[in-house]
PDB file of N, CA and C in Angstrom:
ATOM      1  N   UNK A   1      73.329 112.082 -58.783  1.00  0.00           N
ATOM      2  CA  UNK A   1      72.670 113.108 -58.029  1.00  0.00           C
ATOM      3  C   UNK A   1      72.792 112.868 -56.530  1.00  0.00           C
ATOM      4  N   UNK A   2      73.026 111.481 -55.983  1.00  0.00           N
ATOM      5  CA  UNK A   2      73.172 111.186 -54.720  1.00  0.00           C
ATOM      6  C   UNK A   2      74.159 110.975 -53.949  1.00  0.00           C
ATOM      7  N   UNK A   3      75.013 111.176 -55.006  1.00  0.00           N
ATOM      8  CA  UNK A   3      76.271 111.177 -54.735  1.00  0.00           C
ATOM      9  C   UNK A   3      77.214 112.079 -53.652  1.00  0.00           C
ATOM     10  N   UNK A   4      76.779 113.216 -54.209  1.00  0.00           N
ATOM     11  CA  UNK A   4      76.874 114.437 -53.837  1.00  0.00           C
ATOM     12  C   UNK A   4      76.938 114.874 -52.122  1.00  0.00           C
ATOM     13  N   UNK A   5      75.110 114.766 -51.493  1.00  0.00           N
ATOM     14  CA  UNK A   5      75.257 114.732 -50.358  1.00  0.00           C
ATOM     15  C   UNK A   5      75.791 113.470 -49.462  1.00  0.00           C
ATOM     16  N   UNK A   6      76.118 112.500 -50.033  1.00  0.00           N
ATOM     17  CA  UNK A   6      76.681 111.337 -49.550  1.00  0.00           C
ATOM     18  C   UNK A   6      78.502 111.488 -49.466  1.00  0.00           C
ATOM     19  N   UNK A   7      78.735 112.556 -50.040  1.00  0.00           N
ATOM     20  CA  UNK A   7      80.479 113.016 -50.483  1.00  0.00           C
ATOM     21  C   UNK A   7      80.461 113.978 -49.024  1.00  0.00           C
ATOM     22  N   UNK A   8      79.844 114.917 -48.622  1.00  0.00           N
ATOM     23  CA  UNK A   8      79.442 115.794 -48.486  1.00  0.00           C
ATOM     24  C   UNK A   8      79.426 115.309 -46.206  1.00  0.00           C
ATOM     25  N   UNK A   9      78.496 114.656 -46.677  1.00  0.00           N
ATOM     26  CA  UNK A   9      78.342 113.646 -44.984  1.00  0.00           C
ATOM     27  C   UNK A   9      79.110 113.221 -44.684  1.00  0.00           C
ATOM     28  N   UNK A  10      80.324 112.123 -45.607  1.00  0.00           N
ATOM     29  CA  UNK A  10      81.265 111.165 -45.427  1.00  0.00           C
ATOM     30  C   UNK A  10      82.465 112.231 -45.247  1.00  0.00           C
ATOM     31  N   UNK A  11      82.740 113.468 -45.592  1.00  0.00           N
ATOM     32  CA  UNK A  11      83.944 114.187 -45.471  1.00  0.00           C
ATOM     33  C   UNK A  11      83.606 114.536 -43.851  1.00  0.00           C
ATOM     34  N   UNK A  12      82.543 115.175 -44.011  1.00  0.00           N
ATOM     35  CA  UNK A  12      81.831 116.182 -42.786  1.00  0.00           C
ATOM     36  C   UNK A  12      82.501 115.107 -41.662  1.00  0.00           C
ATOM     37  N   UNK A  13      81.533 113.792 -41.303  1.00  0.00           N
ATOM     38  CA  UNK A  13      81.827 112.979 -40.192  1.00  0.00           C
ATOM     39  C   UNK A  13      83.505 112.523 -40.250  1.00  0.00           C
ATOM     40  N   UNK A  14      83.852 112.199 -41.392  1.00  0.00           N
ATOM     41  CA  UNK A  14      85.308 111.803 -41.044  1.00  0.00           C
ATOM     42  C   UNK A  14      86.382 112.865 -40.098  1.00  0.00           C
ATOM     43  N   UNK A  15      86.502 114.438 -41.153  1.00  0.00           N
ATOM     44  CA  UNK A  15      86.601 115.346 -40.104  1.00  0.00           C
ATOM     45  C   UNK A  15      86.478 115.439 -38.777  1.00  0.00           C
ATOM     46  N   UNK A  16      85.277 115.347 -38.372  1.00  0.00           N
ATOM     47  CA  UNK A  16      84.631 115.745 -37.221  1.00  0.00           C
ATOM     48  C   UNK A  16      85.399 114.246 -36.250  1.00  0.00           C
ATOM     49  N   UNK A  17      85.123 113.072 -36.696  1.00  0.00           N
ATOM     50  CA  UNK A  17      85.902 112.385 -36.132  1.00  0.00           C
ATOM     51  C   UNK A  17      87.057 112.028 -35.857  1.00  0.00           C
ATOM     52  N   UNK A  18      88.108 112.557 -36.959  1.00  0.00           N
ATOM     53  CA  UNK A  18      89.504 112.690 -36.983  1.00  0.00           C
ATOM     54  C   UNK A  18      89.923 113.529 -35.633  1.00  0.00           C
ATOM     55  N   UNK A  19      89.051 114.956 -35.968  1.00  0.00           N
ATOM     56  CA  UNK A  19      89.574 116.144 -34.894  1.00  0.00           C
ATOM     57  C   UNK A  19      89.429 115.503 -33.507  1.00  0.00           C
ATOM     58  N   UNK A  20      87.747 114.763 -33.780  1.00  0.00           N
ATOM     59  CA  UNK A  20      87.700 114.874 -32.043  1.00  0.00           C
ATOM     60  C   UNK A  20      88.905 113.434 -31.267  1.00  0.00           C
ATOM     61  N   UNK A  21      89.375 112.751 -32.053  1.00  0.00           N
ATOM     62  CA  UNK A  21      90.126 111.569 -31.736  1.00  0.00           C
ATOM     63  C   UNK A  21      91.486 112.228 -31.402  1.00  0.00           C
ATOM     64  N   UNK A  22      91.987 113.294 -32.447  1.00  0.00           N
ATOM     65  CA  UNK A  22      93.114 113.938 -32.413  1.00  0.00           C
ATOM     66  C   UNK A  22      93.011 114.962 -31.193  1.00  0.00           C
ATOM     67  N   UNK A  23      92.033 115.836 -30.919  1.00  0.00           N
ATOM     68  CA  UNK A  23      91.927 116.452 -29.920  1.00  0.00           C
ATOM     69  C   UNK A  23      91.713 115.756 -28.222  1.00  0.00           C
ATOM     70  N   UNK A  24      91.391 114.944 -28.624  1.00  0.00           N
ATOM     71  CA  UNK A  24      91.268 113.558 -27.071  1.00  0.00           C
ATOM     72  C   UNK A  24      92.548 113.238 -27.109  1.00  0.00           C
ATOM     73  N   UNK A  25      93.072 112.498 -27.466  1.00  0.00           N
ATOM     74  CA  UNK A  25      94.614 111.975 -27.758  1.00  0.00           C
ATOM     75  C   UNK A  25      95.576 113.692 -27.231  1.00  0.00           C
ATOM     76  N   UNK A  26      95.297 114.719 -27.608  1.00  0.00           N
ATOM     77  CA  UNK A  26      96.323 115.689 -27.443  1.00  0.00           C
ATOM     78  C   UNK A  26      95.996 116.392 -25.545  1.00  0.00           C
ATOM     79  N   UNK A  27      94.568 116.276 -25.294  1.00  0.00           N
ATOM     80  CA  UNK A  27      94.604 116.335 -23.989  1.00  0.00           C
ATOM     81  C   UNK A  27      95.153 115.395 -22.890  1.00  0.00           C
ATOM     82  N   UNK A  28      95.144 113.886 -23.820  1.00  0.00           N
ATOM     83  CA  UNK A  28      95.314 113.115 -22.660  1.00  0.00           C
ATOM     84  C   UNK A  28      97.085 113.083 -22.347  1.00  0.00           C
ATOM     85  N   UNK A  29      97.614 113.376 -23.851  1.00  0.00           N
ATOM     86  CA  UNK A  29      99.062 113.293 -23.716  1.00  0.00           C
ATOM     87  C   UNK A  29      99.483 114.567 -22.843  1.00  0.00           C
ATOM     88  N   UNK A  30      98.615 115.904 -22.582  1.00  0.00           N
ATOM     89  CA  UNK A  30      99.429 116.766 -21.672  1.00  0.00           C
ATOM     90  C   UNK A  30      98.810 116.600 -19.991  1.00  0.00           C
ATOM     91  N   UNK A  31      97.956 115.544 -20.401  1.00  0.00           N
ATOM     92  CA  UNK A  31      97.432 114.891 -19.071  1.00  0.00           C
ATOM     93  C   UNK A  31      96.144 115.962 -18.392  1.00  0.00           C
ATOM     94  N   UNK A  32      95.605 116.500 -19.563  1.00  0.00           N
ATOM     95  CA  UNK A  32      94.710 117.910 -19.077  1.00  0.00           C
ATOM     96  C   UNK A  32      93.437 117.009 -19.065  1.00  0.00           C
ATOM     97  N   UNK A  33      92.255 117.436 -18.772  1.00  0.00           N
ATOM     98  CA  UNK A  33      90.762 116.658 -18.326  1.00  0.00           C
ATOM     99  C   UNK A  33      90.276 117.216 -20.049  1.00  0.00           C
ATOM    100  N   UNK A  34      89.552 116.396 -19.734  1.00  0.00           N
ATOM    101  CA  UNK A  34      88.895 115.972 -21.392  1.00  0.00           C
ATOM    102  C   UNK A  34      87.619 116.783 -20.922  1.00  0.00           C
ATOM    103  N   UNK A  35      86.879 116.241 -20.253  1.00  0.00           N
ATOM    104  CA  UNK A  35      85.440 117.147 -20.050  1.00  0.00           C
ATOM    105  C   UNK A  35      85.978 117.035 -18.944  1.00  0.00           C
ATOM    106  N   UNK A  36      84.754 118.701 -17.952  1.00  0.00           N
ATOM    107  CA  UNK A  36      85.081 119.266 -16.549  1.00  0.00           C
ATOM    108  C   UNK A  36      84.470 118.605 -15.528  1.00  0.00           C
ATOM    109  N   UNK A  37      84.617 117.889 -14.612  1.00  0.00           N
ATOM    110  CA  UNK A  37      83.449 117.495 -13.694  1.00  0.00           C
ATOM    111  C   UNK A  37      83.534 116.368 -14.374  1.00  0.00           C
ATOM    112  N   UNK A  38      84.339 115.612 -15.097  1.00  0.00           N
ATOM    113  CA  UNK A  38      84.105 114.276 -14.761  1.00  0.00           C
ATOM    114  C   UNK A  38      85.090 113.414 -14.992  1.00  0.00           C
ATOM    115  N   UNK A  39      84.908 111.509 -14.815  1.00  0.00           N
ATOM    116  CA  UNK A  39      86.017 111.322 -14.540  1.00  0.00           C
ATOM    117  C   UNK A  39      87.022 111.268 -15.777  1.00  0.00           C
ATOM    118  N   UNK A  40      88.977 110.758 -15.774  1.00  0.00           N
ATOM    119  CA  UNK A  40      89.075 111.423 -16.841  1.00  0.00           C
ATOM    120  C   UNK A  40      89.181 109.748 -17.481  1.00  0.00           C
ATOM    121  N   UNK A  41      88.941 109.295 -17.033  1.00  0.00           N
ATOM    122  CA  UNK A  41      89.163 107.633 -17.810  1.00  0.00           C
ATOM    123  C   UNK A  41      87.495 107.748 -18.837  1.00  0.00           C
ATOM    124  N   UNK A  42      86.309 107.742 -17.998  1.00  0.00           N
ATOM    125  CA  UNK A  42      85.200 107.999 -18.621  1.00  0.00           C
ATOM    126  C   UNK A  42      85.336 108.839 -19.507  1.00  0.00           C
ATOM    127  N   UNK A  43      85.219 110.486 -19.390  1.00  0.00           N
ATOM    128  CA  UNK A  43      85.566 110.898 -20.446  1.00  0.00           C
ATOM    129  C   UNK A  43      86.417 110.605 -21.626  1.00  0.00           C
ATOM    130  N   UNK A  44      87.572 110.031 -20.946  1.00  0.00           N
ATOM    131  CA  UNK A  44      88.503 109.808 -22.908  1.00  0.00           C
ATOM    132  C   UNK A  44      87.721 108.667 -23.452  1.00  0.00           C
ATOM    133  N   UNK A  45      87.056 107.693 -22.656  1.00  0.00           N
ATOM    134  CA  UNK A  45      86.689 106.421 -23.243  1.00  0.00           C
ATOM    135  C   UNK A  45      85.599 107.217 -24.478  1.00  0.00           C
ATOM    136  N   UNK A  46      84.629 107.841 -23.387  1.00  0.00           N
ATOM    137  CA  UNK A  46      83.355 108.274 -24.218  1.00  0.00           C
ATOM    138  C   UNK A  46      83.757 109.477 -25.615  1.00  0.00           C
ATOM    139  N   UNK A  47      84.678 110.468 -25.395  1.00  0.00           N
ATOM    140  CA  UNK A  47      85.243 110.624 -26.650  1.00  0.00           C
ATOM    141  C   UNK A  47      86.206 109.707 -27.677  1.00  0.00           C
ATOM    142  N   UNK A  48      86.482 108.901 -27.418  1.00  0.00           N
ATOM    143  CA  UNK A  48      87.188 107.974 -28.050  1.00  0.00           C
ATOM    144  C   UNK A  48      86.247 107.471 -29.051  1.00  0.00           C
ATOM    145  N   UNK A  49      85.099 106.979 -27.999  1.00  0.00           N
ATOM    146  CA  UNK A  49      84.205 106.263 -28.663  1.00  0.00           C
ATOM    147  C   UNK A  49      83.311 107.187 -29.813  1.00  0.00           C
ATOM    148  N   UNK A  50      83.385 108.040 -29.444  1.00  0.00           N
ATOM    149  CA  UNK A  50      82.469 109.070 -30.218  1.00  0.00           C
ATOM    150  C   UNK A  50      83.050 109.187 -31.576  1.00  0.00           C
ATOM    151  N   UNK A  51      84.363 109.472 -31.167  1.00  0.00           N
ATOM    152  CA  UNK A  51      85.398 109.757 -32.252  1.00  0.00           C
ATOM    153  C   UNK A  51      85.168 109.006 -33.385  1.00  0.00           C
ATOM    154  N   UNK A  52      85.454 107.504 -32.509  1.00  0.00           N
ATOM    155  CA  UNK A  52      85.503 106.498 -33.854  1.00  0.00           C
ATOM    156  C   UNK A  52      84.382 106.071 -34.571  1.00  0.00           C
ATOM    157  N   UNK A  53      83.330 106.535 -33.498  1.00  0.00           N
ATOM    158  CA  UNK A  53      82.142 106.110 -34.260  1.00  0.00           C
ATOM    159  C   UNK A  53      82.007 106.868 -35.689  1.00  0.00           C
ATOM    160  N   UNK A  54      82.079 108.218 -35.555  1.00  0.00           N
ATOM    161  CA  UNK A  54      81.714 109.641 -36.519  1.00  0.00           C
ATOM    162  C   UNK A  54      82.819 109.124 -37.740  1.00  0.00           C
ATOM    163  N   UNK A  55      84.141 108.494 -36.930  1.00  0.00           N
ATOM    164  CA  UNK A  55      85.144 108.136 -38.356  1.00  0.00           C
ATOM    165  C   UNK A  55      84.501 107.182 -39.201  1.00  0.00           C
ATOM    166  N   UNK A  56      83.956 106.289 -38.628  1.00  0.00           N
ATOM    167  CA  UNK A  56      83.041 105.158 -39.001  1.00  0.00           C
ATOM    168  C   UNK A  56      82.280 104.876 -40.000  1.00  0.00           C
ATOM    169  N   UNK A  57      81.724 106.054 -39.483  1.00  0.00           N
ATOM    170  CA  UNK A  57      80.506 106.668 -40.512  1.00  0.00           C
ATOM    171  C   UNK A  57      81.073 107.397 -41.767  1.00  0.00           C
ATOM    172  N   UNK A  58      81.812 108.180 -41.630  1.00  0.00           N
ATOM    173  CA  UNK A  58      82.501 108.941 -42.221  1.00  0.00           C
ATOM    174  C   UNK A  58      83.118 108.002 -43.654  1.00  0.00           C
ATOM    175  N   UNK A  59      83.832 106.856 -43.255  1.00  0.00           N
ATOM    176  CA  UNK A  59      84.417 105.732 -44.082  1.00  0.00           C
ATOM    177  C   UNK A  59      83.495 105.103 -44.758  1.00  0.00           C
ATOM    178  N   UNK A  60      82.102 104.695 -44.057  1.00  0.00           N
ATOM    179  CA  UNK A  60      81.006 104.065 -44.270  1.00  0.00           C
ATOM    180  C   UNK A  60      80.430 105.000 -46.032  1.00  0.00           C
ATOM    181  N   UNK A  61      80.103 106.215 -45.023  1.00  0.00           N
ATOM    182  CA  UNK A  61      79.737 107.102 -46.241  1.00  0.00           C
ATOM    183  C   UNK A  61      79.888 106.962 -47.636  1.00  0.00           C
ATOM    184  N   UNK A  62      81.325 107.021 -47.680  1.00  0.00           N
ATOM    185  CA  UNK A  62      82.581 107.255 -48.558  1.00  0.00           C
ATOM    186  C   UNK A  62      82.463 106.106 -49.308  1.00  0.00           C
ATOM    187  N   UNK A  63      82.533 105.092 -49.026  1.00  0.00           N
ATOM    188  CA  UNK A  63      82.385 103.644 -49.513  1.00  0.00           C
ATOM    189  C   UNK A  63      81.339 103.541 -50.463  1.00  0.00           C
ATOM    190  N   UNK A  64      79.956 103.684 -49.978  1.00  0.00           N
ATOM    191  CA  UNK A  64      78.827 103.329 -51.035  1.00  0.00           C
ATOM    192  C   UNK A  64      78.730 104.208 -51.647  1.00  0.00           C
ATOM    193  N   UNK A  65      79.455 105.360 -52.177  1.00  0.00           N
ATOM    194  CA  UNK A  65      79.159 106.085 -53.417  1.00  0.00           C
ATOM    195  C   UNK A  65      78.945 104.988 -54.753  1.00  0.00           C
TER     196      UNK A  65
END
């Protein structure tokens, strides 16, 4: 029974972290600003980090079924 929303979270965050790693990575390669107004080293770091965290979780999830 718990399975379920635990399948459910672990897809959700992996997604969400895949895109946003893949979408950071595709701005930085056309050299475009990641967020507006700020710097662009900070920004990729802090999506980077975000990224991998959400993958993290995502793997984490997935695991203790």
């Amino acid at each position: 029974m718990e399975s379920g929303p635990a399948i459910f979270a672990g897809v959700v965050f992996a997604l969400f972290g895949a895109g946003l790693l893949a979408w950071t990575g595709t701005r930085l390669r056309r050299r475009e600003p990641v967020a507006l107004g700020v710097s662009r080293v900070a920004s990729a770091a802090c999506a980077s980090a975000a990224g991998t965290v959400a993958l993290a979780l995502g793997v984490y999830c997935l695991t203790r079924l």
